[in-house]
Protein backbone atom coordinates (compact mmCIF):
# COMPACT_ATOMS: atom_id res chain seq x y z
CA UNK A 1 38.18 19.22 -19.31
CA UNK A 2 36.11 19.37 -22.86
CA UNK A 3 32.93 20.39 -22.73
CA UNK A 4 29.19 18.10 -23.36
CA UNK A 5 27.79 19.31 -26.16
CA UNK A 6 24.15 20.46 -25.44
CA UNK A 7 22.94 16.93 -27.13
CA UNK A 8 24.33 15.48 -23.96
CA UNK A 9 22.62 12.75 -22.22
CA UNK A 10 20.71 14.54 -19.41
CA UNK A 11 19.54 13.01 -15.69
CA UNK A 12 18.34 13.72 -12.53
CA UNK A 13 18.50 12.14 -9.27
CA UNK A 14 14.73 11.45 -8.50
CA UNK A 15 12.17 9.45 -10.76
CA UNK A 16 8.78 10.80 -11.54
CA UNK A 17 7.43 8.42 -9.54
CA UNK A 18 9.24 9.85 -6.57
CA UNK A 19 8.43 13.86 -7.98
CA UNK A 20 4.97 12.19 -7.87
CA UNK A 21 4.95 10.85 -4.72
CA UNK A 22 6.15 13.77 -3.16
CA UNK A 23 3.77 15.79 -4.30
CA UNK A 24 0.73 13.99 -2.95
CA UNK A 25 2.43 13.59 0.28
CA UNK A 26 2.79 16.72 0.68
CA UNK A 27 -1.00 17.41 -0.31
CA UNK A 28 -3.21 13.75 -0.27
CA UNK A 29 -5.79 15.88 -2.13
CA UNK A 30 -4.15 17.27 -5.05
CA UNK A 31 -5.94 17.03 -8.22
CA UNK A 32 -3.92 15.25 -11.50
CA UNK A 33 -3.75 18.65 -13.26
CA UNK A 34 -1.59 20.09 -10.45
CA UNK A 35 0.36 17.36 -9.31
CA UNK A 36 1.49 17.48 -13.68
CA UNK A 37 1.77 20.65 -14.03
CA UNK A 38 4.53 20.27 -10.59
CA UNK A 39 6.44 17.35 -11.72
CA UNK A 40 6.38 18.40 -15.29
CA UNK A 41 4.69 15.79 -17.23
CA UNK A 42 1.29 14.89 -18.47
CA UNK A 43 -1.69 13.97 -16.82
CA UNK A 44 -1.58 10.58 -18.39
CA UNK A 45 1.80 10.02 -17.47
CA UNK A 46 0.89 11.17 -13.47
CA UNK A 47 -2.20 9.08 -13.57
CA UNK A 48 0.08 5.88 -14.61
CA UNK A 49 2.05 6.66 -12.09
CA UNK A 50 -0.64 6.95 -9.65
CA UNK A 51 -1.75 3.29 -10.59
CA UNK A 52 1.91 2.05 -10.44
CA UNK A 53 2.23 3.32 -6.72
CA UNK A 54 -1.03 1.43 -5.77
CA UNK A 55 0.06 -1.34 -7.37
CA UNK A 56 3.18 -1.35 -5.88
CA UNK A 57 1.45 -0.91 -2.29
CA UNK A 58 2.72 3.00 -1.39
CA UNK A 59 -0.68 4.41 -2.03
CA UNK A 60 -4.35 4.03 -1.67
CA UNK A 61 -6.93 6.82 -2.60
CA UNK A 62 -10.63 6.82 -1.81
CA UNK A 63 -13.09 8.88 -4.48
CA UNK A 64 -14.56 12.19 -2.60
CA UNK A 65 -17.24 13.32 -4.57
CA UNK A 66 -15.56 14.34 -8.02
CA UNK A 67 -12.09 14.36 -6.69
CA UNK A 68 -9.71 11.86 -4.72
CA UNK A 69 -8.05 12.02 -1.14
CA UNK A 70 -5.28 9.70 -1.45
CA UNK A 71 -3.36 7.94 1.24
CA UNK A 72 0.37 7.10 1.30
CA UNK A 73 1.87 3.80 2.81
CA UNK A 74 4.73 5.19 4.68
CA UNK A 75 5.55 1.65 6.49
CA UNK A 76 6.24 0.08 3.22
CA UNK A 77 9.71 -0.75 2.01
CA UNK A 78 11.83 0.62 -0.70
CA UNK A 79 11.37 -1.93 -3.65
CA UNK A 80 14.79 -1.97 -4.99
CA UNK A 81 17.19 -4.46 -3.01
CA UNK A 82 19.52 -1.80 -2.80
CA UNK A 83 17.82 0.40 -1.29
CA UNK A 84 17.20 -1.71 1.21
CA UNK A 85 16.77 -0.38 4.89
CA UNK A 86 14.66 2.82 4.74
CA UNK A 87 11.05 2.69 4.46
CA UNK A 88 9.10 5.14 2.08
CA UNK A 89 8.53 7.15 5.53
CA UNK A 90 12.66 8.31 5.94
CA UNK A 91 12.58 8.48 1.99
CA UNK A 92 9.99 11.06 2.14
CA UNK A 93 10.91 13.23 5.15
CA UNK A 94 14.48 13.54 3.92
CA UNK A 95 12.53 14.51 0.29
CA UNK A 96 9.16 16.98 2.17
CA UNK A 97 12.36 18.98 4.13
């Protein structure tokens, strides 16, 4: 088999909005700086994400003092057709093992 060279197209399995996700689930008071500094991307980038998941109806946050406690909507469905079945709940306890 030839090899890729190392200008190969690379990819992973999870989106940052899922590494995202993940993270906050995992702690619903992490700050922006940590939950970047995690997944590997800005803090822009993490807070757009942030407002995409609202958005989208998978999480709520309430302001505590300076910082944020956020809440995730576990009963809601996967968006994509395809993934059609599993709510964010079994998507996330097959991701938090």
């Amino acid at each position: 088999m030839e090899e890729r060279s190392s200008t190969a197209r690379r990819w992973t399995f999870l989106t940052n909005h899922a590494r995202v996700l993940v993270q906050i689930a995992r702690d619903p008071g992490i700050r922006v700086r940590d939950i970047a500094a995690r997944c590997l991307l800005t803090e822009r980038a993490v807070q757009r994400i942030i407002v995409d998941l609202e958005e989208a109806g998978y999480l709520t946050h309430e302001r505590d003092g300076r910082s944020n406690h956020y809440h995730v909507l576990a009963a809601q469905q996967l968006r994509h057709p395809a993934d059609a079945g599993p709510n964010l709940a079994e998507l996330l306890a097959v991701l938090l093992q």
